[in-house]
Each structure stands twice: as C-alpha cells, then as structure tokens.
PDB file of N, CA and C in Angstrom:
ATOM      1  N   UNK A   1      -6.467  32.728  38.960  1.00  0.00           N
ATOM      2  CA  UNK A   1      -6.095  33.930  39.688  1.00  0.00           C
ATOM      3  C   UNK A   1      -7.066  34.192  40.837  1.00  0.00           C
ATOM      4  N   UNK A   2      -8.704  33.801  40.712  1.00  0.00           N
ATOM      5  CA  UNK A   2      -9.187  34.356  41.784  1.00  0.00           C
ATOM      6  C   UNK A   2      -9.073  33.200  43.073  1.00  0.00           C
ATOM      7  N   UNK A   3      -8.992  32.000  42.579  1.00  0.00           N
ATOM      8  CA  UNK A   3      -8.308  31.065  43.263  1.00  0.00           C
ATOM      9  C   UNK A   3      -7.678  31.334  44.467  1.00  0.00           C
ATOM     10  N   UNK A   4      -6.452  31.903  44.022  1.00  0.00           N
ATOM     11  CA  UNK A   4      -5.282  32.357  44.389  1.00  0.00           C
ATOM     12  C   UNK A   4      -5.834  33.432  45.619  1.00  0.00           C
ATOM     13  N   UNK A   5      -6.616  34.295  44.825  1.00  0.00           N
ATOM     14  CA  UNK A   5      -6.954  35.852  45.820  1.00  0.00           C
ATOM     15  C   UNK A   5      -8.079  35.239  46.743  1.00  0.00           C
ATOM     16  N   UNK A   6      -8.682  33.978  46.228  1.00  0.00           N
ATOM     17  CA  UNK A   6      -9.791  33.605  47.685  1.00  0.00           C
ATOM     18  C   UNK A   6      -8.999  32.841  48.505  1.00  0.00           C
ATOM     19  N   UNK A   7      -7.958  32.219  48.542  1.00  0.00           N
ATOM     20  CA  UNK A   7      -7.219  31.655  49.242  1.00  0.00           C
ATOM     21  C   UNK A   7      -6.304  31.809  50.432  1.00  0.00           C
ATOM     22  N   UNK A   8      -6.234  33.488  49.761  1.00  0.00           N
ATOM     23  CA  UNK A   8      -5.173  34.570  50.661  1.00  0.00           C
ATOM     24  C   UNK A   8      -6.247  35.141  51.198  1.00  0.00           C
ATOM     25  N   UNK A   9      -7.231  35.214  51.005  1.00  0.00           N
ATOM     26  CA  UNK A   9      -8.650  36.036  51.827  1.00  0.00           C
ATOM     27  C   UNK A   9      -8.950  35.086  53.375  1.00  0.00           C
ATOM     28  N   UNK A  10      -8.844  33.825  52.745  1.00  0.00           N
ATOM     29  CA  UNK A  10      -9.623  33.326  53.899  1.00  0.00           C
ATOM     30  C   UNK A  10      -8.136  33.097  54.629  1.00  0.00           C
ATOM     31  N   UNK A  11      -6.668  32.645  54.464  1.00  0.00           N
ATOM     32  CA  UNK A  11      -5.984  32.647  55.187  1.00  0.00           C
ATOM     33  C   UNK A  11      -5.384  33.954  55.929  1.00  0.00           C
ATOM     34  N   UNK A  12      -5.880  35.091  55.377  1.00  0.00           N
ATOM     35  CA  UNK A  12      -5.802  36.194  56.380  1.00  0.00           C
ATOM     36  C   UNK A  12      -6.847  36.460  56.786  1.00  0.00           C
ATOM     37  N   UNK A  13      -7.973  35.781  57.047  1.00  0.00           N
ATOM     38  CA  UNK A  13      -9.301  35.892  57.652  1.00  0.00           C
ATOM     39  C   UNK A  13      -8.733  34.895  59.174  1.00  0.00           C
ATOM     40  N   UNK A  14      -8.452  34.325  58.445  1.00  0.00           N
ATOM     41  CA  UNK A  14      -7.801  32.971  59.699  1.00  0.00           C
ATOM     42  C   UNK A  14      -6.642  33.906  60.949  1.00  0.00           C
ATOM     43  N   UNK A  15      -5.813  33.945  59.997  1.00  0.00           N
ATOM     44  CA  UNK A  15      -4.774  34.533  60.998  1.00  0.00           C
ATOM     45  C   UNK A  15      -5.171  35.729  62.058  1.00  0.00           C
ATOM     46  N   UNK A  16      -6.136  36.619  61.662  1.00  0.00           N
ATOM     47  CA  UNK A  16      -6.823  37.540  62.064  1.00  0.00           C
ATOM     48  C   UNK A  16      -7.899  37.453  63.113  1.00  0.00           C
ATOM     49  N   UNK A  17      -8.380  36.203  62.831  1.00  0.00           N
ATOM     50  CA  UNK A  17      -9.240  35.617  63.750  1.00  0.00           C
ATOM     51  C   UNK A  17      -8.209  35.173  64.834  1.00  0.00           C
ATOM     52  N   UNK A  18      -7.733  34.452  64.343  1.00  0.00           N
ATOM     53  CA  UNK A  18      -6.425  33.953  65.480  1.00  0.00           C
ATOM     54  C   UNK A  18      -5.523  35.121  66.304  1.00  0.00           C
ATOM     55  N   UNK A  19      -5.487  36.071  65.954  1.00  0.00           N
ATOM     56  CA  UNK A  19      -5.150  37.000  66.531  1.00  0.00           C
ATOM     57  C   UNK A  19      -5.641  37.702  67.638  1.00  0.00           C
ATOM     58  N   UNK A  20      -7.297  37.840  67.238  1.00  0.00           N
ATOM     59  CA  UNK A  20      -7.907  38.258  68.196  1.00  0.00           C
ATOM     60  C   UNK A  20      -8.667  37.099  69.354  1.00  0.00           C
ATOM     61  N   UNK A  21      -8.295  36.109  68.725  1.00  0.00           N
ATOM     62  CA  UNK A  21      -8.524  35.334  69.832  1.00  0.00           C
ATOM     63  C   UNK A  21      -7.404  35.387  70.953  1.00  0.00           C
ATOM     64  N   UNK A  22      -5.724  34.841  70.153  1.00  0.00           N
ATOM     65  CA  UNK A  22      -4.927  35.061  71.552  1.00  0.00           C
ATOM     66  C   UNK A  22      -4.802  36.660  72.491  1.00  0.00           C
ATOM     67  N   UNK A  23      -5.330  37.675  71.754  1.00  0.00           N
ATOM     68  CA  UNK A  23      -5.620  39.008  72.599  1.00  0.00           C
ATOM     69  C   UNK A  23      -6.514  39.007  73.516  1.00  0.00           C
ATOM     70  N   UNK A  24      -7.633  38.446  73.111  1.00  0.00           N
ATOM     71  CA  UNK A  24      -8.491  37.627  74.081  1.00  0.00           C
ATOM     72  C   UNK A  24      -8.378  36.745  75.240  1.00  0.00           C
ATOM     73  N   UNK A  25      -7.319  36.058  75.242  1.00  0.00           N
ATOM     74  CA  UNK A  25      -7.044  35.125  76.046  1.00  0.00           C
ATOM     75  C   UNK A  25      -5.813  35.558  76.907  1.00  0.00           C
ATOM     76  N   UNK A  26      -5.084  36.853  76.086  1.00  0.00           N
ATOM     77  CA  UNK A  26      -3.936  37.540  76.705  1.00  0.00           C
ATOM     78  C   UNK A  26      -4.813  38.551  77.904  1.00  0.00           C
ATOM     79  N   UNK A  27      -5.826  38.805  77.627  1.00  0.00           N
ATOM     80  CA  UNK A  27      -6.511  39.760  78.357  1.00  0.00           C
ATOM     81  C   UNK A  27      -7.418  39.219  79.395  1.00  0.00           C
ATOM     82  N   UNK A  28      -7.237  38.083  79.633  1.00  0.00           N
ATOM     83  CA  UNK A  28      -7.869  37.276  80.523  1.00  0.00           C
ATOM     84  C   UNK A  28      -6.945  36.958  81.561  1.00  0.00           C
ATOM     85  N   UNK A  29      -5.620  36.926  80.725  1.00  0.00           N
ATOM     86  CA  UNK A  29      -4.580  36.259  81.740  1.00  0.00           C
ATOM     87  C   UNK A  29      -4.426  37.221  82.313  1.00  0.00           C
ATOM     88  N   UNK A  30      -4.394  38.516  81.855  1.00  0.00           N
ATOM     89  CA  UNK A  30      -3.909  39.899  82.711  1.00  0.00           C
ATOM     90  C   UNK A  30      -4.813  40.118  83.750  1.00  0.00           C
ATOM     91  N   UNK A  31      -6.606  39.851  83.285  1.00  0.00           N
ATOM     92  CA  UNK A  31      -7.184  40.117  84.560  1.00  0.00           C
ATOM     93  C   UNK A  31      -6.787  39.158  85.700  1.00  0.00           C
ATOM     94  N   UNK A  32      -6.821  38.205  84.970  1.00  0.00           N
ATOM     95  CA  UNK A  32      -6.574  36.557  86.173  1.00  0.00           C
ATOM     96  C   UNK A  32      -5.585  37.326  86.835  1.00  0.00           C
ATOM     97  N   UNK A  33      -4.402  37.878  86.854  1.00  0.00           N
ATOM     98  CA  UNK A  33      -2.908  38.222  87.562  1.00  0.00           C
ATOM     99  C   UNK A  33      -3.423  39.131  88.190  1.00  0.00           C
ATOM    100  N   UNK A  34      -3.791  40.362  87.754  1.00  0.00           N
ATOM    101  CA  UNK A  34      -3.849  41.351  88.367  1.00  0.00           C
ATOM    102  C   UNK A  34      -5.183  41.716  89.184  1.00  0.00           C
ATOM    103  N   UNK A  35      -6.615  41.496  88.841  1.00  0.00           N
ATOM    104  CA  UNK A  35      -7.695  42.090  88.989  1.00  0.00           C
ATOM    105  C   UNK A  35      -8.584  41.067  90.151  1.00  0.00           C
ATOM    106  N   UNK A  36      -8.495  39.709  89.536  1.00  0.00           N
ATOM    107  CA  UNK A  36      -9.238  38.816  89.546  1.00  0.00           C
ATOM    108  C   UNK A  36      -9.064  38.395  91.698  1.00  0.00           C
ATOM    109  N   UNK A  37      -8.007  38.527  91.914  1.00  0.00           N
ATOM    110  CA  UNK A  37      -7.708  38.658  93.258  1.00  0.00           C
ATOM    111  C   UNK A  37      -8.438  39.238  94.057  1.00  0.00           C
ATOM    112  N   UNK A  38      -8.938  40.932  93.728  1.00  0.00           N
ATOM    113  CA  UNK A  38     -10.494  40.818  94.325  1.00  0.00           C
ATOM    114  C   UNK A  38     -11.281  41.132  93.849  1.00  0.00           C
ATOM    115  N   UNK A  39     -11.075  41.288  92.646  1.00  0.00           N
ATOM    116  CA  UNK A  39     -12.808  41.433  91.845  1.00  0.00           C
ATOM    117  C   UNK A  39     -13.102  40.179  91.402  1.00  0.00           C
ATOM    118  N   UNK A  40     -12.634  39.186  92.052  1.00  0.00           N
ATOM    119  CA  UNK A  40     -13.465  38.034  90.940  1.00  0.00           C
ATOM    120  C   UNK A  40     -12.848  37.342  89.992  1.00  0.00           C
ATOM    121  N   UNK A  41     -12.846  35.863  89.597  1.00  0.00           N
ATOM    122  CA  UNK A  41     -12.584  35.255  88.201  1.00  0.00           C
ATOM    123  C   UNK A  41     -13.779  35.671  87.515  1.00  0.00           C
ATOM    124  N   UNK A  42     -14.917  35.927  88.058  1.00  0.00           N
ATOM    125  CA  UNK A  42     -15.811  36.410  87.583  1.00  0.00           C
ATOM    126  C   UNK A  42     -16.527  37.995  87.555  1.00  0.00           C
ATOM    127  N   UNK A  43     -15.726  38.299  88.202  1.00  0.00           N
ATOM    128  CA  UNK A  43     -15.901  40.243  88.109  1.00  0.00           C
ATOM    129  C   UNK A  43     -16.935  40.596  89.091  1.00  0.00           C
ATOM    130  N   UNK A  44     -17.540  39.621  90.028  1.00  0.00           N
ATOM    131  CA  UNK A  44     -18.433  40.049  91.116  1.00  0.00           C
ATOM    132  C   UNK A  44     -17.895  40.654  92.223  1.00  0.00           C
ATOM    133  N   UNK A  45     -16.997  40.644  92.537  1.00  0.00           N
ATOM    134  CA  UNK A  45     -16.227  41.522  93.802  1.00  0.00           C
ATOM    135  C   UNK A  45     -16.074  40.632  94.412  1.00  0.00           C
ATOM    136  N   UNK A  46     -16.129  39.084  94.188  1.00  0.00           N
ATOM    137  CA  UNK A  46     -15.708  37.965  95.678  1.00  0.00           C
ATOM    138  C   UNK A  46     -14.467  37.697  95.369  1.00  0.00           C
ATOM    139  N   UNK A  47     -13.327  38.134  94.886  1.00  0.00           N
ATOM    140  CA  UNK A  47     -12.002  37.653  94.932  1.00  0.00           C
ATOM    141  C   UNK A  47     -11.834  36.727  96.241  1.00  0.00           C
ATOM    142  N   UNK A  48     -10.456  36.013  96.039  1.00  0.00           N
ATOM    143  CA  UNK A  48      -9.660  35.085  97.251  1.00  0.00           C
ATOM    144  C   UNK A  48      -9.373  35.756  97.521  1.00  0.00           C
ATOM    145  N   UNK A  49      -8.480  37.267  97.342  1.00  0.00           N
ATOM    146  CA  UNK A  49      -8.082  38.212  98.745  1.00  0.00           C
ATOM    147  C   UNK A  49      -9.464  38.846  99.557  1.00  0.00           C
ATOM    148  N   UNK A  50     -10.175  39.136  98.954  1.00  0.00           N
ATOM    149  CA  UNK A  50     -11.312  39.473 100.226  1.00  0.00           C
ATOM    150  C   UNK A  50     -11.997  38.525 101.281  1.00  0.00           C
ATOM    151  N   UNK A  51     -11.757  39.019 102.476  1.00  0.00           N
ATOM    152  CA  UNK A  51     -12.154  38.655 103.832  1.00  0.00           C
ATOM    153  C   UNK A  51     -13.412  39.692 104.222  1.00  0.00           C
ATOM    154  N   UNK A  52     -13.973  39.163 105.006  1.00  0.00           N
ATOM    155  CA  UNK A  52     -15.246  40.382 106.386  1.00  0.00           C
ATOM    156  C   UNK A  52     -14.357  41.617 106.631  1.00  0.00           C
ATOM    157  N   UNK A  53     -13.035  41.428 106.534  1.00  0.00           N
ATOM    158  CA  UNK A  53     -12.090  42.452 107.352  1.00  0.00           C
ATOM    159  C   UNK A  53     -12.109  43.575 106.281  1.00  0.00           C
ATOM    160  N   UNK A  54     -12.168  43.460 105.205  1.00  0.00           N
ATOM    161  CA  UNK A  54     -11.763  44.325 103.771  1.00  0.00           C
ATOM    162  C   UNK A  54     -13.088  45.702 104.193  1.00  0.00           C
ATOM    163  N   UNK A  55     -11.408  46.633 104.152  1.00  0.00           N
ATOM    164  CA  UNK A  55     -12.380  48.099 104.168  1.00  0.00           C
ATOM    165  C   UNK A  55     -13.490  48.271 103.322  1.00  0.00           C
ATOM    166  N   UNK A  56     -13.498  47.816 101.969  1.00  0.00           N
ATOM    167  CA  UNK A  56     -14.924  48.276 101.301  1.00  0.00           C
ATOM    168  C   UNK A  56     -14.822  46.987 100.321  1.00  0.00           C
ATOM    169  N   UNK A  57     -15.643  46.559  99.437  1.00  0.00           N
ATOM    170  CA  UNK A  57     -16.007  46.188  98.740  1.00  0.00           C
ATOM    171  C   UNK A  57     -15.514  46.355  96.975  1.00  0.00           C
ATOM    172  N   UNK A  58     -14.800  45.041  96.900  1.00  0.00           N
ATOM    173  CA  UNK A  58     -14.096  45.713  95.650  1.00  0.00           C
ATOM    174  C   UNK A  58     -15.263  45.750  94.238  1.00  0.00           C
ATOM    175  N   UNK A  59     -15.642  46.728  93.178  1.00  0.00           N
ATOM    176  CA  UNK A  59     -16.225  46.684  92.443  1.00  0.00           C
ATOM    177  C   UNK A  59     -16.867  45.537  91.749  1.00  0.00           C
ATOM    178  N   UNK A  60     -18.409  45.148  91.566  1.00  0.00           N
ATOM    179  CA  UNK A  60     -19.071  44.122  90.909  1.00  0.00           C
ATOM    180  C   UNK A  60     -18.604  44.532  89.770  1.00  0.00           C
ATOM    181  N   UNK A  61     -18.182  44.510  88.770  1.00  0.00           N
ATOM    182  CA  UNK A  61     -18.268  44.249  87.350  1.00  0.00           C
ATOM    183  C   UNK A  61     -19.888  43.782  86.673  1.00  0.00           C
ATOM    184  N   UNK A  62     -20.210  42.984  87.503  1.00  0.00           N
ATOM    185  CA  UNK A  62     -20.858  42.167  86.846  1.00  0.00           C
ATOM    186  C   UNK A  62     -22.745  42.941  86.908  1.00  0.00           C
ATOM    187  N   UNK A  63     -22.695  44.346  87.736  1.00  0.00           N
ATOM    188  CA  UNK A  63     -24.093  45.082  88.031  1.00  0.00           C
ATOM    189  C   UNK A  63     -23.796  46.153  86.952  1.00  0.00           C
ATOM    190  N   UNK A  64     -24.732  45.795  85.926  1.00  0.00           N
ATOM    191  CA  UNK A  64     -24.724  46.201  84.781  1.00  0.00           C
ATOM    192  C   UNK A  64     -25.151  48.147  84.795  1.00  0.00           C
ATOM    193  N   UNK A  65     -26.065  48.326  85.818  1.00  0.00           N
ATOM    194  CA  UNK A  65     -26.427  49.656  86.152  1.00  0.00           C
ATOM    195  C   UNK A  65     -25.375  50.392  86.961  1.00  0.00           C
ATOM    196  N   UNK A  66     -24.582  49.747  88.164  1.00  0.00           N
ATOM    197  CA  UNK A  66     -24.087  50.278  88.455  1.00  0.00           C
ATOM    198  C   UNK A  66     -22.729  50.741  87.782  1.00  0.00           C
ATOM    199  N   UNK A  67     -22.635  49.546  86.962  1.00  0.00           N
ATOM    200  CA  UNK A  67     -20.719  50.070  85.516  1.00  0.00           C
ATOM    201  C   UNK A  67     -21.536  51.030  84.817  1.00  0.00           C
ATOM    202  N   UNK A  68     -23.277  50.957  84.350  1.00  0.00           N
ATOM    203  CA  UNK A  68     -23.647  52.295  83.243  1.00  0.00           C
ATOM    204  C   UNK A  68     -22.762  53.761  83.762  1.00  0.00           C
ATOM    205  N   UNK A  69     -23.207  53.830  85.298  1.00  0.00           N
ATOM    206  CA  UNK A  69     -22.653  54.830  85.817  1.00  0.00           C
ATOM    207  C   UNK A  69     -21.111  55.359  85.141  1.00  0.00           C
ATOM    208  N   UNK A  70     -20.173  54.362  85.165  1.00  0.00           N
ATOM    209  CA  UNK A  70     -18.527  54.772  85.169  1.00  0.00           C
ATOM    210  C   UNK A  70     -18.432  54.775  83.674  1.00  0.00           C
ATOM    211  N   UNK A  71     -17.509  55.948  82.912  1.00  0.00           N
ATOM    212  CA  UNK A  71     -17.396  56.165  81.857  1.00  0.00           C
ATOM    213  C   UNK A  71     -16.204  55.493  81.462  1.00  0.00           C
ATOM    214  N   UNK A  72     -15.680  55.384  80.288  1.00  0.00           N
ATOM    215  CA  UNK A  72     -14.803  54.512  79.767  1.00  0.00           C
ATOM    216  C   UNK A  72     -13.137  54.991  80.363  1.00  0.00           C
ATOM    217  N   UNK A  73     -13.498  56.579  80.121  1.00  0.00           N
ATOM    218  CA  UNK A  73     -12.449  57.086  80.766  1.00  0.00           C
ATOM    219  C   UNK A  73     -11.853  56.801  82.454  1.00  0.00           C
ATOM    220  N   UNK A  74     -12.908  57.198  82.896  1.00  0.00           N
ATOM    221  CA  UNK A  74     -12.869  56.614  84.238  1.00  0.00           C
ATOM    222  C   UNK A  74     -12.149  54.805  84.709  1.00  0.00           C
ATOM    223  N   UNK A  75     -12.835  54.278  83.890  1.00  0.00           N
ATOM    224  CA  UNK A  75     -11.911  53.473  84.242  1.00  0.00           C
ATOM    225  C   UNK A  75     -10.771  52.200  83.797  1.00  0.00           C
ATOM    226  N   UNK A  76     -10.654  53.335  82.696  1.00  0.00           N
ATOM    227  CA  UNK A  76      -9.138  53.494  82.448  1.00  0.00           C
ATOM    228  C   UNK A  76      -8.266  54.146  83.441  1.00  0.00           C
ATOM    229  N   UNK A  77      -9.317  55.120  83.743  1.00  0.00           N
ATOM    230  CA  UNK A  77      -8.139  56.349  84.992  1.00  0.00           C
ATOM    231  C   UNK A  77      -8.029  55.340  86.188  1.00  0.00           C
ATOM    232  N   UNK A  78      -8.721  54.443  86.857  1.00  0.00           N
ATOM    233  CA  UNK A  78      -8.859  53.570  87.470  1.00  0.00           C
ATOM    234  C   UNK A  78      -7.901  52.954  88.131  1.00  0.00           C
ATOM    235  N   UNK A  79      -7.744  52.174  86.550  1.00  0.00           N
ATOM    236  CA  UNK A  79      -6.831  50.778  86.044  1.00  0.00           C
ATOM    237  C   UNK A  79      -5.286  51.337  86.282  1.00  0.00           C
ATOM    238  N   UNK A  80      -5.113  52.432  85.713  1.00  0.00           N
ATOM    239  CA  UNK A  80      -3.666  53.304  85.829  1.00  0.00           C
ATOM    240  C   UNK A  80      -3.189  53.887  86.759  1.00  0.00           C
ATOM    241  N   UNK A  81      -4.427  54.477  87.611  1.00  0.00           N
ATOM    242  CA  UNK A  81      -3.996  55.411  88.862  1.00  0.00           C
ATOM    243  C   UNK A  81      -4.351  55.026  90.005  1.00  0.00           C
ATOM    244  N   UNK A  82      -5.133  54.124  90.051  1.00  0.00           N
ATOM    245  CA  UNK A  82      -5.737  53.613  91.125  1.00  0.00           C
ATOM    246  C   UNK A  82      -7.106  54.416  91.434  1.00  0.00           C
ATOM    247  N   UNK A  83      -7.705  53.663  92.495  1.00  0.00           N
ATOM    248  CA  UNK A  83      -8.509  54.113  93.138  1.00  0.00           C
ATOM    249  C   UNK A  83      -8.586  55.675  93.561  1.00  0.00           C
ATOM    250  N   UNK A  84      -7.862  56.323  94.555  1.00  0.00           N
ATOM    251  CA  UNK A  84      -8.252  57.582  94.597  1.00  0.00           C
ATOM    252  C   UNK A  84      -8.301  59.128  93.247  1.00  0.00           C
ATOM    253  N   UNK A  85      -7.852  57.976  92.242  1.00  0.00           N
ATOM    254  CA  UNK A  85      -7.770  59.084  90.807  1.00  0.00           C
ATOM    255  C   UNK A  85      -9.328  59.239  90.757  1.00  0.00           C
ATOM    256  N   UNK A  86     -10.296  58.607  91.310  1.00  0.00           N
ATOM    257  CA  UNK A  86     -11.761  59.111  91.037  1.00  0.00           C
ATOM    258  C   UNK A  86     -12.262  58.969  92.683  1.00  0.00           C
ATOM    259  N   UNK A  87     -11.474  59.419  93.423  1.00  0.00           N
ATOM    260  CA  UNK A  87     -11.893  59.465  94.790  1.00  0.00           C
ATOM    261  C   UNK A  87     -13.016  58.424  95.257  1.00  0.00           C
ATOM    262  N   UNK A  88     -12.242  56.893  94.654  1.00  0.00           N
ATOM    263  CA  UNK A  88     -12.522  55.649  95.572  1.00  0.00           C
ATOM    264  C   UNK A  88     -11.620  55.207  96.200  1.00  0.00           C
ATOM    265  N   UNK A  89     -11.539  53.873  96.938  1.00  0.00           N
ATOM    266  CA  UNK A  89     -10.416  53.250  97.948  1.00  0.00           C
ATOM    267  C   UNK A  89      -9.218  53.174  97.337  1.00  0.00           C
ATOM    268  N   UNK A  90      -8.332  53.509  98.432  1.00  0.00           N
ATOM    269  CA  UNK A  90      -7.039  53.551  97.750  1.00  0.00           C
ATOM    270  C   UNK A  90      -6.019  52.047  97.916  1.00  0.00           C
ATOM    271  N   UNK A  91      -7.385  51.121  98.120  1.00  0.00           N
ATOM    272  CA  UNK A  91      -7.179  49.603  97.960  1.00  0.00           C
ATOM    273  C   UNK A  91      -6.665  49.292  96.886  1.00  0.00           C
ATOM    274  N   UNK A  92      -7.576  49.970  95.875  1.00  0.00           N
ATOM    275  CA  UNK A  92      -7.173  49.603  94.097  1.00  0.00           C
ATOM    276  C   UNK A  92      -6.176  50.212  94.026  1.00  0.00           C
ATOM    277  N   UNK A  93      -4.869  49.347  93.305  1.00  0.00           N
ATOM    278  CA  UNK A  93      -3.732  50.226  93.297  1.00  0.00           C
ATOM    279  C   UNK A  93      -3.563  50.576  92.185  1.00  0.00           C
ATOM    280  N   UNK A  94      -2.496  51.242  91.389  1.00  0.00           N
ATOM    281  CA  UNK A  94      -2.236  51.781  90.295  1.00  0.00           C
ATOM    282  C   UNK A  94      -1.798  50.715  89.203  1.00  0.00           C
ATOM    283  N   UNK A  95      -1.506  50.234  88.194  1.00  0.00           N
ATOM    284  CA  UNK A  95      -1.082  49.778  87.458  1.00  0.00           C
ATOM    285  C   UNK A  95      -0.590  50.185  86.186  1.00  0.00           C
ATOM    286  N   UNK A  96      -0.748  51.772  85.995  1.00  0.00           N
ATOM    287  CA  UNK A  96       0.101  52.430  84.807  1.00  0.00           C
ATOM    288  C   UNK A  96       1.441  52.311  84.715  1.00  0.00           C
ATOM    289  N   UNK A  97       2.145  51.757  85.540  1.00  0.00           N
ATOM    290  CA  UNK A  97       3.478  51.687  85.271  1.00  0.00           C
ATOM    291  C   UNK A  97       3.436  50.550  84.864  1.00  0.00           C
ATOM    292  N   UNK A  98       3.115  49.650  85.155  1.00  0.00           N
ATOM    293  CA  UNK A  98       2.966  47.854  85.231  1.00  0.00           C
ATOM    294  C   UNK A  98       1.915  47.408  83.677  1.00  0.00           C
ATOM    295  N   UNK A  99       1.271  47.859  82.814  1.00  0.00           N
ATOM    296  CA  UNK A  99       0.073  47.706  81.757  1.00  0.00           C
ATOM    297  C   UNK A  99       0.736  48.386  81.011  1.00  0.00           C
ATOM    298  N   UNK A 100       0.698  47.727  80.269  1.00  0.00           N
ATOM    299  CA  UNK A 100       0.291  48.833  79.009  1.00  0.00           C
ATOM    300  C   UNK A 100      -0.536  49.139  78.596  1.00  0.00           C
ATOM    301  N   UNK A 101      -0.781  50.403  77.531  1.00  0.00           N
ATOM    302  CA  UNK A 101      -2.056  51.403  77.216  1.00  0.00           C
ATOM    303  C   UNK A 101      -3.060  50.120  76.670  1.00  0.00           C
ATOM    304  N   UNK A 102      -2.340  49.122  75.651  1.00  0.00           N
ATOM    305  CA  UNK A 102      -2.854  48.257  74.954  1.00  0.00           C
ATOM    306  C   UNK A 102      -3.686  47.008  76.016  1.00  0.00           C
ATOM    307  N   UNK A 103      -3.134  46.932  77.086  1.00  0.00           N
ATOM    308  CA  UNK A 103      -3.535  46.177  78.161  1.00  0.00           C
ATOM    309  C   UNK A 103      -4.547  46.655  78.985  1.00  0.00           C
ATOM    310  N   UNK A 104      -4.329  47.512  79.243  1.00  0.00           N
ATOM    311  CA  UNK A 104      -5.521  48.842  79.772  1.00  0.00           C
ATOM    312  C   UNK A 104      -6.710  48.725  79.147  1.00  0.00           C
ATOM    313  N   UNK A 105      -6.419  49.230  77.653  1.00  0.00           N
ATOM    314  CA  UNK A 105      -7.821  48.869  77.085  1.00  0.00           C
ATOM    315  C   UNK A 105      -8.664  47.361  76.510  1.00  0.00           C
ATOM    316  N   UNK A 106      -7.463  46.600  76.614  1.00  0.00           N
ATOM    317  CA  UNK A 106      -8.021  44.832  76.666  1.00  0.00           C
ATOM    318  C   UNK A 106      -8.952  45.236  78.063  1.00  0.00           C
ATOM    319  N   UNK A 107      -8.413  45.494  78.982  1.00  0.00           N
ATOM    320  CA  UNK A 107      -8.904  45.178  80.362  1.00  0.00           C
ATOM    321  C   UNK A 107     -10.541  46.134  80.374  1.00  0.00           C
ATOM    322  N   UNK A 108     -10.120  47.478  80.020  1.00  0.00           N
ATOM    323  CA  UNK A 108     -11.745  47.884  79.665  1.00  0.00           C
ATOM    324  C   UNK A 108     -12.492  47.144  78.902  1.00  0.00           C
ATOM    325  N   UNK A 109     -12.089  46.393  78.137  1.00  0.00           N
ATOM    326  CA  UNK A 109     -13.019  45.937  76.706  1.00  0.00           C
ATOM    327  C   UNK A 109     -13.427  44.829  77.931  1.00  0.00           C
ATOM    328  N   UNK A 110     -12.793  44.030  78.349  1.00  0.00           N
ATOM    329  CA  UNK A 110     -12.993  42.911  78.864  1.00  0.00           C
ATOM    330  C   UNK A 110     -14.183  43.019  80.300  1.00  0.00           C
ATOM    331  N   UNK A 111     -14.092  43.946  80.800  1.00  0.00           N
ATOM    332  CA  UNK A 111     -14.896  44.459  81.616  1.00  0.00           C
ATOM    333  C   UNK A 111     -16.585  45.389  81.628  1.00  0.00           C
ATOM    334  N   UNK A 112     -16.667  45.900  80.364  1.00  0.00           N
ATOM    335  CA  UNK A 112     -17.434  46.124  79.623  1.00  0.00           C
ATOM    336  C   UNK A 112     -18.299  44.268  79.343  1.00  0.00           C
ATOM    337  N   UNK A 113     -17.619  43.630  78.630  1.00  0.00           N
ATOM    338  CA  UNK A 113     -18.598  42.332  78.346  1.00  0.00           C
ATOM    339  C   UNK A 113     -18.588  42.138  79.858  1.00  0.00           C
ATOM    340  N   UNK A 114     -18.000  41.877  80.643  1.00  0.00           N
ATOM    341  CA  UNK A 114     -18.574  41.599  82.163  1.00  0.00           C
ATOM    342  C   UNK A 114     -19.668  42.030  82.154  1.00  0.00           C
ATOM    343  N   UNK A 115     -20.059  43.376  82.047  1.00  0.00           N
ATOM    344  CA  UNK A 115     -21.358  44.528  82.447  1.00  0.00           C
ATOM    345  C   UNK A 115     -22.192  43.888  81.665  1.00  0.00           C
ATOM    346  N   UNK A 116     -22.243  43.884  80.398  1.00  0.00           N
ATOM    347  CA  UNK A 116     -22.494  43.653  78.972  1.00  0.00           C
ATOM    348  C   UNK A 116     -23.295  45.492  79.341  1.00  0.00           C
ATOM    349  N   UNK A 117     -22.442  46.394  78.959  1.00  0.00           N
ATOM    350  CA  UNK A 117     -23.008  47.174  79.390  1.00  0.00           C
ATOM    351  C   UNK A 117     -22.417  48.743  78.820  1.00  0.00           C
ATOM    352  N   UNK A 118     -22.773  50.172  78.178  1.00  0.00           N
ATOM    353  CA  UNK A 118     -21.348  50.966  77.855  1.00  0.00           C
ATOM    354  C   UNK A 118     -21.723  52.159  78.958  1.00  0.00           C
ATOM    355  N   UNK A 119     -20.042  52.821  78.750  1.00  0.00           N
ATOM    356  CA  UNK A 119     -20.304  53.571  79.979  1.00  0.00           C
ATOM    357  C   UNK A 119     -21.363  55.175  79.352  1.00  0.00           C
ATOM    358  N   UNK A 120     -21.289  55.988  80.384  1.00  0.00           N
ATOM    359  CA  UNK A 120     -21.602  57.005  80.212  1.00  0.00           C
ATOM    360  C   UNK A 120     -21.084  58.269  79.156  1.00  0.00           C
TER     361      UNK A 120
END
C-alpha cells in the first residue's frame, strides 16, 4: 500500500513540476511576442524595434534599483493599461484586452527574476 501512495506522490510531483515548467516557458513566449520588441530578449531596453529616433527609452528590467522603485501593482497597471496609467510614455501600449490576468502575472513574475528584485 505505501508502495502504491509513494508512487502517486512522486508521479504528481512530476506532473506538477511539468506544469510549472510549461507556464514557464508559456511566459517567455508571451514576453518574446509582446514585450521583448523593445525591452529586450533580455529585459535591458535594447529591443529590435528601438532606433536613436525612439522618444524615450523603453524600461531596463534588468536595473535592479531602479524596478525596487515600481510596485507589483504598478506594473501590472502597466502591462494592462499601458504606459500613461502611471504617467509614462504612451509608447507602452495596453494589453488588458489582449493577456490574461493569468498572463499578466506570469509576465510580472517573469520580470521580477529579470530584476531579481521585489517591488515596493
């Protein structure tokens, strides 16, 4: 019998693991599509859409003091409303219609390990 119950332990240890790995990798693909254009494959602000010409500078991710600053809320409000929901560029566009809540917060979580850093 305990056989049995260590068997089902570690194969829902497995599946679980496996789970959060493809959420992981789902949340990568979302930044890759959506974010990564100008913040970076790496969250430094050098995306392929930024040129010299670009009104401002799209967010480092990766300046751990400067994300301490932004609270979790914030940028979530961000991610959903865009940029002027915290009276920055209204470059960043909205994506609350387009994410879901569950995607939203992959994308905070995922941005956070960028910082390695929590907000305010």
């Amino acid at each position: 019998m305990s056989r049995i119950v260590m068997t089902a332990a570690v194969a829902l240890g497995l599946a679980l693991g496996a789970g959060s790995a493809a959420q992981a990798a789902d949340t990568k693909q979302v930044f890759d599509f959506y974010c990564a254009q100008c913040h970076g494959e790496k969250g430094d602000g050098k995306g392929i859409n930024v040129t010299k010409d670009f009104a401002t500078d799209p967010r480092n991710f990766t300046n751990k003091e400067d994300m301490e600053k932004r609270s979790d809320e914030d940028i979530r409000g961000v991610i959903k409303d865009g940029g002027p929901s915290i009276s920055k560029s209204p470059l960043m566009p909205p994506w609350g219609a387009t994410l879901t809540a569950a995607e939203v917060d992959g994308l905070l979580a995922y941005i956070r390990k960028m910082c390695n850093c929590k907000g305010k």
